[in-house]
Each structure stands twice: as C-alpha cells, then as structure tokens.
N, C-alpha and C. Protein backbone atom coordinates (compact mmCIF):
# COMPACT_ATOMS: atom_id res chain seq x y z
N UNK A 1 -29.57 -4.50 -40.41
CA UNK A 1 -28.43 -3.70 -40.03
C UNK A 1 -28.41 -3.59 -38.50
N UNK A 2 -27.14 -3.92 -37.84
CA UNK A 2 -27.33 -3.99 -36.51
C UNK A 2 -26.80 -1.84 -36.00
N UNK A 3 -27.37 -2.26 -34.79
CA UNK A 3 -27.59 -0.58 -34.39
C UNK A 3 -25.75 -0.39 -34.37
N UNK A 4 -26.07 1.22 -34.26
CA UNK A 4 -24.29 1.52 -34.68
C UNK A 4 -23.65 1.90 -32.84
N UNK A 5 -22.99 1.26 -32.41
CA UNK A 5 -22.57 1.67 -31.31
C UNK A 5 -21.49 2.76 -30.94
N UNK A 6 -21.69 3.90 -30.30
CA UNK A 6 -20.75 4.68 -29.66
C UNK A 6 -19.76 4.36 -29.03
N UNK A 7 -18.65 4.64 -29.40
CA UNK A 7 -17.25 4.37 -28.90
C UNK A 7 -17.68 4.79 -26.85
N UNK A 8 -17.01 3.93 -26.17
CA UNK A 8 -16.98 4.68 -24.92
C UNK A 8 -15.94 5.47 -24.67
N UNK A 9 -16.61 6.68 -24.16
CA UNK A 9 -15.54 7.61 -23.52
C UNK A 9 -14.49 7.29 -23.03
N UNK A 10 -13.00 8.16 -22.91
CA UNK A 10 -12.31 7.45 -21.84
C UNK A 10 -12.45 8.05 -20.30
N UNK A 11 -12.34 7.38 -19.54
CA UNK A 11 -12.89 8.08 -18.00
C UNK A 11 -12.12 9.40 -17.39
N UNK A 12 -12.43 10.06 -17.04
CA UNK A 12 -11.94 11.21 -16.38
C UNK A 12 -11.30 11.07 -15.10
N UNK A 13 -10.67 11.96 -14.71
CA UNK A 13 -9.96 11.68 -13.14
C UNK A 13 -11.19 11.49 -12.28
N UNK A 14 -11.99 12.32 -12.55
CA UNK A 14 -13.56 12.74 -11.71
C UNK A 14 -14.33 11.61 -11.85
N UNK A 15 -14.49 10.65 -12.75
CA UNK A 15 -15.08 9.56 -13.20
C UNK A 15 -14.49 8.37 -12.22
N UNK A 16 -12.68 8.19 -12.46
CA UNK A 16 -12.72 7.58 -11.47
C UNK A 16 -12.02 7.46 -9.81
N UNK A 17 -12.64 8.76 -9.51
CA UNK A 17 -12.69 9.46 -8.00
C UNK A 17 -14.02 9.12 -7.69
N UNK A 18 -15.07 8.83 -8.50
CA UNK A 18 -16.60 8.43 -8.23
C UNK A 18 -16.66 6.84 -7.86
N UNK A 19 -16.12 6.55 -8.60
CA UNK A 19 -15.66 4.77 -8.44
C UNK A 19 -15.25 4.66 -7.17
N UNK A 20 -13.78 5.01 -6.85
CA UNK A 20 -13.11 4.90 -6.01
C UNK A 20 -13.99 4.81 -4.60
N UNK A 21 -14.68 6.38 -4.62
CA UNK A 21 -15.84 6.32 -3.61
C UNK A 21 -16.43 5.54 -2.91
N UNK A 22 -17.30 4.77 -4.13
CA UNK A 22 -18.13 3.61 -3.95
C UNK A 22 -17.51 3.17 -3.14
N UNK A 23 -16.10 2.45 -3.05
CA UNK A 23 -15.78 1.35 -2.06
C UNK A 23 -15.40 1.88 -0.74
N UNK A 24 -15.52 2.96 -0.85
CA UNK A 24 -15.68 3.62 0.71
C UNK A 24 -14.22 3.44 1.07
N UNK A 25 -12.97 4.05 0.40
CA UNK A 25 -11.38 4.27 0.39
C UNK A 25 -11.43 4.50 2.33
N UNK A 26 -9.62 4.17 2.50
CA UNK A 26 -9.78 4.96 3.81
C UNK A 26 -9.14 5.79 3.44
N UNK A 27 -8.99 7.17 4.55
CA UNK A 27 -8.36 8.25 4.35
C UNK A 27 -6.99 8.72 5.07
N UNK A 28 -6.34 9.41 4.45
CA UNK A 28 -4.47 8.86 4.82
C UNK A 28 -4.29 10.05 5.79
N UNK A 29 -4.31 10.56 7.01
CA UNK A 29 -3.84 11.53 7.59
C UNK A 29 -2.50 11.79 8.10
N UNK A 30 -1.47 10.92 7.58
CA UNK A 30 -0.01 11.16 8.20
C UNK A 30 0.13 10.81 9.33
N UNK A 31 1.18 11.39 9.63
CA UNK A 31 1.63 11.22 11.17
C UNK A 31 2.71 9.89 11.19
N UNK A 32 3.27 10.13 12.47
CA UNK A 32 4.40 8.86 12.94
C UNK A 32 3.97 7.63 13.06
N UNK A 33 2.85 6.80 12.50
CA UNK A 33 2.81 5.84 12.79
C UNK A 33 2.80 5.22 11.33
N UNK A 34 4.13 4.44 11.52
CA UNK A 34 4.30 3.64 10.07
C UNK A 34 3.13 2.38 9.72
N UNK A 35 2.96 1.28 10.47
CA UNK A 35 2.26 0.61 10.39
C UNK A 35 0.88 0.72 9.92
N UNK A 36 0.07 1.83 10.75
CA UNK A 36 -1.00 2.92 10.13
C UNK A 36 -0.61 3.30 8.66
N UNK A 37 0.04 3.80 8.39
CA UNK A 37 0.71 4.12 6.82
C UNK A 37 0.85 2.87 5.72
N UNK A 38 1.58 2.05 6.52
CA UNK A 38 1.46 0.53 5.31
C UNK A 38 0.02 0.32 5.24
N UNK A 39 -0.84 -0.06 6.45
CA UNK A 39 -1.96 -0.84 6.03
C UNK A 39 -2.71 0.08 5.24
N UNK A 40 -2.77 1.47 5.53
CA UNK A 40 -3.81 2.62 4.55
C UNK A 40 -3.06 2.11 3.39
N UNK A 41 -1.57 1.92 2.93
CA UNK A 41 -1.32 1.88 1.24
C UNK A 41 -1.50 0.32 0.64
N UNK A 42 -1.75 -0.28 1.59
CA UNK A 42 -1.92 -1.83 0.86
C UNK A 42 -3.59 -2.24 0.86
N UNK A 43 -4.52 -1.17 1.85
CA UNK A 43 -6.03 -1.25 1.36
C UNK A 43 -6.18 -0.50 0.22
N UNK A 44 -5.65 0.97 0.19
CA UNK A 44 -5.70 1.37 -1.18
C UNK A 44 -5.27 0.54 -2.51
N UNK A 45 -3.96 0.22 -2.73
CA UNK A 45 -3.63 -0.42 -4.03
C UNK A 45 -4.44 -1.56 -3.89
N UNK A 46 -5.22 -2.45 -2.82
CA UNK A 46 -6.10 -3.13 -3.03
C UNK A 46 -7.68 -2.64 -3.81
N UNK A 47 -7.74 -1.84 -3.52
CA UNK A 47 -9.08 -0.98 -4.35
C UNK A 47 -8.86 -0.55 -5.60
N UNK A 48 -7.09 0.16 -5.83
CA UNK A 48 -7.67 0.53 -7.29
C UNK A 48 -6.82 -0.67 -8.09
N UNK A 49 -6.59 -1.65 -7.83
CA UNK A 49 -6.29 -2.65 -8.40
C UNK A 49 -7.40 -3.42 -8.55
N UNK A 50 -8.86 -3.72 -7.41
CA UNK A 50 -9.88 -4.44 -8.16
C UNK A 50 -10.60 -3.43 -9.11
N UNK A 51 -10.83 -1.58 -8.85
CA UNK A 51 -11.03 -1.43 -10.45
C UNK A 51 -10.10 -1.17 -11.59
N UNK A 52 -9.15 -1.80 -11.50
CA UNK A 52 -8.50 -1.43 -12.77
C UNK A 52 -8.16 -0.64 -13.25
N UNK A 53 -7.78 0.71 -12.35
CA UNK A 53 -7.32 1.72 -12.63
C UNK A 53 -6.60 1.93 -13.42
N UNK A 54 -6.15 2.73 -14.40
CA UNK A 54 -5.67 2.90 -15.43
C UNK A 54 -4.21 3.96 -14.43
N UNK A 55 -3.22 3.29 -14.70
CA UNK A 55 -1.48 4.34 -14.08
C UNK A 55 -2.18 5.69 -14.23
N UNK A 56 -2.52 6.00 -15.02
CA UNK A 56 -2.69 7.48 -14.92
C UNK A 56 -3.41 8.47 -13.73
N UNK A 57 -4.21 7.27 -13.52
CA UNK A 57 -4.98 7.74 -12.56
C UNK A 57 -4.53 7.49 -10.82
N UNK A 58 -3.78 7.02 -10.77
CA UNK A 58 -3.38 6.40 -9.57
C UNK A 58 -2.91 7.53 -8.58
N UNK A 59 -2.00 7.96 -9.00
CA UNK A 59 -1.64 9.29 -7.96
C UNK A 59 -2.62 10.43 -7.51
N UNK A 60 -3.38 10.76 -8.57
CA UNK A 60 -4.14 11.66 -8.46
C UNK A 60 -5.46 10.54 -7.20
N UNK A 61 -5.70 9.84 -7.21
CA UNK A 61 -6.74 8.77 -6.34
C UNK A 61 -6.12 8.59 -5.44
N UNK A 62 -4.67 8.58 -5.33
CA UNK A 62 -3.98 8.42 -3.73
C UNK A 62 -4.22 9.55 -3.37
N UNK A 63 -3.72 10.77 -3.81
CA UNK A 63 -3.36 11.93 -2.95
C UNK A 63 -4.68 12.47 -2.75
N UNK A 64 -6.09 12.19 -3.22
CA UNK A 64 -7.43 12.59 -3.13
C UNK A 64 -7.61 12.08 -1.61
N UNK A 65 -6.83 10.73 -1.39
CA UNK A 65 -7.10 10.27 0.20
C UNK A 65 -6.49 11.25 1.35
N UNK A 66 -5.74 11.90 0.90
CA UNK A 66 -5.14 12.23 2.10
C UNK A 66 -6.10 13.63 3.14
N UNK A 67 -5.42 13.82 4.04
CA UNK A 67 -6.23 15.12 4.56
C UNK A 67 -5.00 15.43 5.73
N UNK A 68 -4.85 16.52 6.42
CA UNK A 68 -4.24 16.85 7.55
C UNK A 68 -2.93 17.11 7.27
N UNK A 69 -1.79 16.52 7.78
CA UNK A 69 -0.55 16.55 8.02
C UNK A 69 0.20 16.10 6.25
N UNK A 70 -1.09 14.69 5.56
CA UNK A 70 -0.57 14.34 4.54
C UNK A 70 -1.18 15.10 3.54
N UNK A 71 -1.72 15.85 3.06
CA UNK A 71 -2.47 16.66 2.25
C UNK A 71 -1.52 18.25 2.50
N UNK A 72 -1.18 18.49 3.70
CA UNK A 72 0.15 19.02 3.51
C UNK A 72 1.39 19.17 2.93
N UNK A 73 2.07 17.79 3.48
CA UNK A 73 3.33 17.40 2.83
C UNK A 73 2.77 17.14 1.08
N UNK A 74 1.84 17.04 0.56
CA UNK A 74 1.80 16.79 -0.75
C UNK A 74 1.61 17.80 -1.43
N UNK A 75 1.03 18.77 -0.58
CA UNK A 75 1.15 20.23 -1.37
C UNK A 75 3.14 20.79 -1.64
N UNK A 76 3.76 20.33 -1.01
CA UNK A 76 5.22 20.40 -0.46
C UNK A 76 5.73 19.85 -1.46
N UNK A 77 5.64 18.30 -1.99
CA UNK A 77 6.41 17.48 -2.99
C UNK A 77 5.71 17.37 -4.58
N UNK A 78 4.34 17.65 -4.78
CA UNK A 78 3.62 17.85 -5.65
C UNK A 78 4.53 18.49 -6.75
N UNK A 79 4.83 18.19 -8.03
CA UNK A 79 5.30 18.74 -9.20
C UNK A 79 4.31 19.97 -9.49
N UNK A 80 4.74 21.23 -9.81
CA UNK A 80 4.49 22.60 -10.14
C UNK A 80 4.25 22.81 -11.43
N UNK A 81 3.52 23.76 -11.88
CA UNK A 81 3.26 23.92 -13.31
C UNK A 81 4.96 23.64 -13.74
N UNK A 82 4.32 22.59 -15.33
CA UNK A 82 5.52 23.07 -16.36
C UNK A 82 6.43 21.72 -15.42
N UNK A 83 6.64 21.36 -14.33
CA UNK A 83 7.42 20.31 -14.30
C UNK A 83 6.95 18.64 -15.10
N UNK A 84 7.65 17.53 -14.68
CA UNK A 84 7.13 16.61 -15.27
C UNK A 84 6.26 16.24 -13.98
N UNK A 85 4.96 15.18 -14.54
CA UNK A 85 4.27 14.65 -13.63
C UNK A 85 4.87 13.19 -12.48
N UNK A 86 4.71 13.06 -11.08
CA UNK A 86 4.80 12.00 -10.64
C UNK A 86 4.36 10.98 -10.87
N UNK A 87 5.58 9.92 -11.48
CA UNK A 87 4.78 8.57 -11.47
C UNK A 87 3.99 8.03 -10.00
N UNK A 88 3.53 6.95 -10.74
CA UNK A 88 3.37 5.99 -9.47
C UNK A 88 4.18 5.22 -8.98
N UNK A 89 5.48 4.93 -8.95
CA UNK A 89 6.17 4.39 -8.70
C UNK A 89 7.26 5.00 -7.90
N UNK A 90 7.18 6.52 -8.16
CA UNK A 90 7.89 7.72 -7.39
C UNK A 90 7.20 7.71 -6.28
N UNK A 91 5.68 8.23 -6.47
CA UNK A 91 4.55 8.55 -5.74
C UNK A 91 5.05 7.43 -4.73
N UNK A 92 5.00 6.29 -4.74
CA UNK A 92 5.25 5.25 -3.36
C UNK A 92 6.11 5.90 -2.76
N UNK A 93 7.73 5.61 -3.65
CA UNK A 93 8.89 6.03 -3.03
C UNK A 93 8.76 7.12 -2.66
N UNK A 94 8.01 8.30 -2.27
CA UNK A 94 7.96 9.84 -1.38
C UNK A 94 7.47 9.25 -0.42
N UNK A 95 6.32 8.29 -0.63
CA UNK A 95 5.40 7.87 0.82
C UNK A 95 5.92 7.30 1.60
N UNK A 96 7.21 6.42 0.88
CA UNK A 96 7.86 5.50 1.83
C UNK A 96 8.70 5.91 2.39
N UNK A 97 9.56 6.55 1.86
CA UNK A 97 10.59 8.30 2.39
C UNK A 97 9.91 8.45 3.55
N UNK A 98 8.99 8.79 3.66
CA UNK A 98 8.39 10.50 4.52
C UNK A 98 7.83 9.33 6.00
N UNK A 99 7.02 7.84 5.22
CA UNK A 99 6.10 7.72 6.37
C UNK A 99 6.44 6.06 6.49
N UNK A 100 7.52 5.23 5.82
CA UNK A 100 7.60 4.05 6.49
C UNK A 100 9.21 3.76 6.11
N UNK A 101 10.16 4.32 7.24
CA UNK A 101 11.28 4.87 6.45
C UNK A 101 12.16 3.56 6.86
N UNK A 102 13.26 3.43 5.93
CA UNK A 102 14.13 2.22 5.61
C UNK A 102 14.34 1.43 7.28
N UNK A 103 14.44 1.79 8.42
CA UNK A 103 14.94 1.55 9.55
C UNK A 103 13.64 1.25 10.12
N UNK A 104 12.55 1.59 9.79
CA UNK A 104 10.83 0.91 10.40
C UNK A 104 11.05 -0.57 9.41
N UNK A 105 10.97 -0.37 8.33
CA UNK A 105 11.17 -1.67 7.51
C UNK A 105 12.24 -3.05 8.25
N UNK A 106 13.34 -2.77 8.46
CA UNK A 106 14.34 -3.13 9.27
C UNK A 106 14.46 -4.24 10.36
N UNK A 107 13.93 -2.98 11.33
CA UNK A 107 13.02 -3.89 12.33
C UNK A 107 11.78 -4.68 12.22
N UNK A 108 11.34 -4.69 11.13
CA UNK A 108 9.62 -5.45 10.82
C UNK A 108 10.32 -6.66 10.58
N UNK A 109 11.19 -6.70 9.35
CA UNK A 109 12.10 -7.32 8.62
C UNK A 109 13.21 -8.62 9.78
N UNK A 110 13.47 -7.76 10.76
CA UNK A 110 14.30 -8.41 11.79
C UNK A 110 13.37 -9.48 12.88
N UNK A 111 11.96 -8.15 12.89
CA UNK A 111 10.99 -8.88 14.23
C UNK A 111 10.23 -10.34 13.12
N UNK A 112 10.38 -10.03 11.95
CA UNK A 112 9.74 -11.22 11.22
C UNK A 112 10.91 -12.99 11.38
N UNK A 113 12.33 -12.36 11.45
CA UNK A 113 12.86 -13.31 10.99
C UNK A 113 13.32 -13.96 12.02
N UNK A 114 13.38 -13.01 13.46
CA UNK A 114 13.62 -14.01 14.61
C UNK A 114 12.00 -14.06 15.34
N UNK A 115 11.07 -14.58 14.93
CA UNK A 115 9.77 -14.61 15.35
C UNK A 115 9.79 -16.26 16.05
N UNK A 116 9.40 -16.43 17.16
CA UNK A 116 9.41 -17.77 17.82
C UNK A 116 7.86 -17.58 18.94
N UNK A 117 7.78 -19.08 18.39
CA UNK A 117 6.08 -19.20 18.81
C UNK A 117 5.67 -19.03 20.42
N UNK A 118 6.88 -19.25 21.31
CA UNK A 118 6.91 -19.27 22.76
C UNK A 118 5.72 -19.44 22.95
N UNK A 119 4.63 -18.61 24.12
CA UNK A 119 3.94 -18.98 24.61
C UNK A 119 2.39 -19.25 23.52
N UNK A 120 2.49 -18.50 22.31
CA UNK A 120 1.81 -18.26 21.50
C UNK A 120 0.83 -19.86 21.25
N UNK A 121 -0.43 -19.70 20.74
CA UNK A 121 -0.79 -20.82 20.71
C UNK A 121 -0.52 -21.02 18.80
N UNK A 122 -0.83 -21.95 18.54
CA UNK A 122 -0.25 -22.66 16.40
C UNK A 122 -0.77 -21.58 16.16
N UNK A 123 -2.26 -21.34 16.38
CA UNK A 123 -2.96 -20.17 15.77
C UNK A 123 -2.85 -18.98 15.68
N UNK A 124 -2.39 -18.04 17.24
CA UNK A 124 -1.59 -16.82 17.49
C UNK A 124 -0.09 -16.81 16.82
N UNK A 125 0.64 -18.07 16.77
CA UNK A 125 1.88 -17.33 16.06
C UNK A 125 1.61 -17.76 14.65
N UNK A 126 0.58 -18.68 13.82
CA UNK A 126 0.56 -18.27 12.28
C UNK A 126 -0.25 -17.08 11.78
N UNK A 127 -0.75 -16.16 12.95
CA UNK A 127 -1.39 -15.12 12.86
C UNK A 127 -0.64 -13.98 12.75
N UNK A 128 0.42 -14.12 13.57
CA UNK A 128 1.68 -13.21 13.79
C UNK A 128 2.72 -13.24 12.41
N UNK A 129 3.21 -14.58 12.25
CA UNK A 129 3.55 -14.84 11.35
C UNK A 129 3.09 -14.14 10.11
N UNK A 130 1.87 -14.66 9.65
CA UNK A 130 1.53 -13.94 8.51
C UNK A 130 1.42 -12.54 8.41
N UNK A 131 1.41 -11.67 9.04
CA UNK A 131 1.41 -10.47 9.20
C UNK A 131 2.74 -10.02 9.56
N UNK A 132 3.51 -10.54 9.75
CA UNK A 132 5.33 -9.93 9.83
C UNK A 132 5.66 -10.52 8.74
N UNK A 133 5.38 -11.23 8.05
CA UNK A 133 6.15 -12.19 6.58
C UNK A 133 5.85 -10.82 5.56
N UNK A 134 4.70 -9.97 5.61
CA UNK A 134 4.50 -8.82 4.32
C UNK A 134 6.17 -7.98 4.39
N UNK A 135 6.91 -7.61 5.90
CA UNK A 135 7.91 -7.06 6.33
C UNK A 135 8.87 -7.70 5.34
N UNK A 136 8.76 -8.98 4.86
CA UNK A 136 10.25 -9.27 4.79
C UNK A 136 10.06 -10.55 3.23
N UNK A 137 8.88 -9.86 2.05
CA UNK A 137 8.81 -10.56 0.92
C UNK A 137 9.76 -10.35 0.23
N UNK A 138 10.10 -9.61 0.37
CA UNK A 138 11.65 -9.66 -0.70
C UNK A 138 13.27 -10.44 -0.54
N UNK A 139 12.92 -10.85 0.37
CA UNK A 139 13.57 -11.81 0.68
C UNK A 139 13.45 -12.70 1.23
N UNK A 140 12.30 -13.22 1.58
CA UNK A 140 11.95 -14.56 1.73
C UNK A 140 10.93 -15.34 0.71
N UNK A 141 11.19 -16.18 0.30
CA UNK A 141 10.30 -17.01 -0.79
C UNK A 141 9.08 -17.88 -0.14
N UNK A 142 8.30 -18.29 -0.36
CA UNK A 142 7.20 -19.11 -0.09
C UNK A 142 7.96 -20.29 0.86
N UNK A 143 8.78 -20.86 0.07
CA UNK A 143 9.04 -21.95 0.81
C UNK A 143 9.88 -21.89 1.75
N UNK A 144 11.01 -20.55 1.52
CA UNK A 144 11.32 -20.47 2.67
C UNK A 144 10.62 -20.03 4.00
N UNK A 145 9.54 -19.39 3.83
CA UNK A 145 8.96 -19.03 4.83
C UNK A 145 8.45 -20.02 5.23
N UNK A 146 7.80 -21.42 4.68
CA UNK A 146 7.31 -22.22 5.60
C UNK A 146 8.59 -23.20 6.49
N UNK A 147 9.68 -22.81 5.73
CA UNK A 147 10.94 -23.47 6.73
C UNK A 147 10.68 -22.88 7.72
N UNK A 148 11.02 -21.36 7.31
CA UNK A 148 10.76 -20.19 9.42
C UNK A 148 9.64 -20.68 10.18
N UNK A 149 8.48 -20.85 9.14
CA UNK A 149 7.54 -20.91 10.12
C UNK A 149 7.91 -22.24 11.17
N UNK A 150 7.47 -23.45 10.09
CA UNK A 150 8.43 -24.44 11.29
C UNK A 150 9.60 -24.33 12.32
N UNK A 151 10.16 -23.64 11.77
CA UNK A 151 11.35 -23.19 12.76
C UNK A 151 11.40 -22.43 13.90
N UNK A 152 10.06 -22.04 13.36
CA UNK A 152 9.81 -21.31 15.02
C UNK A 152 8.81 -21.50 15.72
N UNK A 153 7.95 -22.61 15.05
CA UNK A 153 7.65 -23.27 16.60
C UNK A 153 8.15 -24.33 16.89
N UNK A 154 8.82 -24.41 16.48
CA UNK A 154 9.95 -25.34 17.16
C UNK A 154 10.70 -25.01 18.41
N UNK A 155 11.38 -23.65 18.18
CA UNK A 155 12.18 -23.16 19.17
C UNK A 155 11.53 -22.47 19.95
C-alpha cells in the first residue's frame, strides 16, 4: 500500500508575500516620475509571473510594494468594507491613471516612432530603440519594427 498523501494547502496572501520576498521585489514610492513607475510595474509583473501567482493574489503583492506618497493614494482608491474587490486589471488602470498618464505614453509613443540613429553608434541606437519600442507595442508589430529600425539608421 503506497503512503496516503495530504492534499496541499492552498497558499495564503502571507504565504505568497514570503515568496515574493525572496526575490527581493522593488518598492513603489510614487511620485512624478513616470518612467520610474513603468520600470517598478514591468519588474514586478516580471516576478509574480515567474511565481505563478495565482490573480487573486496580485493586487494585494502590488500594493504590499508600495510605501510613501503610493501607499497613500492606495489607502484613497482601495475598495471599503462591503464594496467589490479590485481586479487586477483595474488595479493597473488606477496605476496608469495616477502615475503614467495617457500624454507620458504619447510622447514615448511619438519619441519611439520618429527615433533616428544620427550620431548614435548601431549599438547606442538598437539600445535606444529597444527600450522606446515597449512605448509603442500596440501598435507596432515585430516586423514592423524592424522596418523603423532600418529606417532609422538610415536617415
């Protein structure tokens, strides 16, 4: 008779706020600087996407990052007893509201699409490049971006 195995628990918020830890999260303090704001939310969803966070847990593991100005405003937009809970998909859209707002996007979006290699060396503007192309995935496809890219060191 093989031994009888225990179902595993399912994890707790606290369970995986311990996880999260481990990878040594950064921490979100607000403020006017959008760019600061994207890269803190695209290292995060990089972390709880390699553990596999379960949706449920996601908001509650973002807003654990914050401290200062953003640990503020979340006491501010936070659902109150008895309301419904924030998705994660809301949860972005407040962050993106408050701290990387449609007109920062815009210009990322604009500085991506007239980007020209001028004095830049291949290496400095596919460096540039790749880092203004995150500005503007929704409308540019793979292949079109390697048209731009050619296209601008060209010009």
């Amino acid at each position: 008779m093989s031994p009888r195995r225990e179902p595993i628990p399912e994890p707790t918020t606290l369970d995986m706020i311990f996880q999260l830890n481990k990878l040594k999260p950064p921490k979100f303090q607000g403020g006017a600087d959008p760019l600061r704001y994207e890269e803190w939310k695209r290292k995060l969803e990089n972390l709880v996407e390699i553990m596999e966070c379960p949706d449920r847990f996601q908001v509650a593991l973002t807003t654990y990052q914050f401290e200062g100005e953003a640990e503020f405003w979340w006491g501010t937009v936070k659902p109150r007893e008895g309301e419904d809970p924030i998705t994660w998909d809301r949860m972005v859209e407040l962050l993106d509201s408050k701290y990387y707002t449609r007109d920062v996007q815009r210009t990322k979006e604009r500085e991506f699409l007239s980007l020209k290699q001028g004095r830049m060396s291949v290496m400095e503007y596919a460096a540039r490049f790749n880092e203004l192309s995150r500005f503007a995935m929704h409308q540019v496809d793979t292949e079109e971006k390697n048209g731009s890219f050619r296209t601008g060191t060209e010009g």
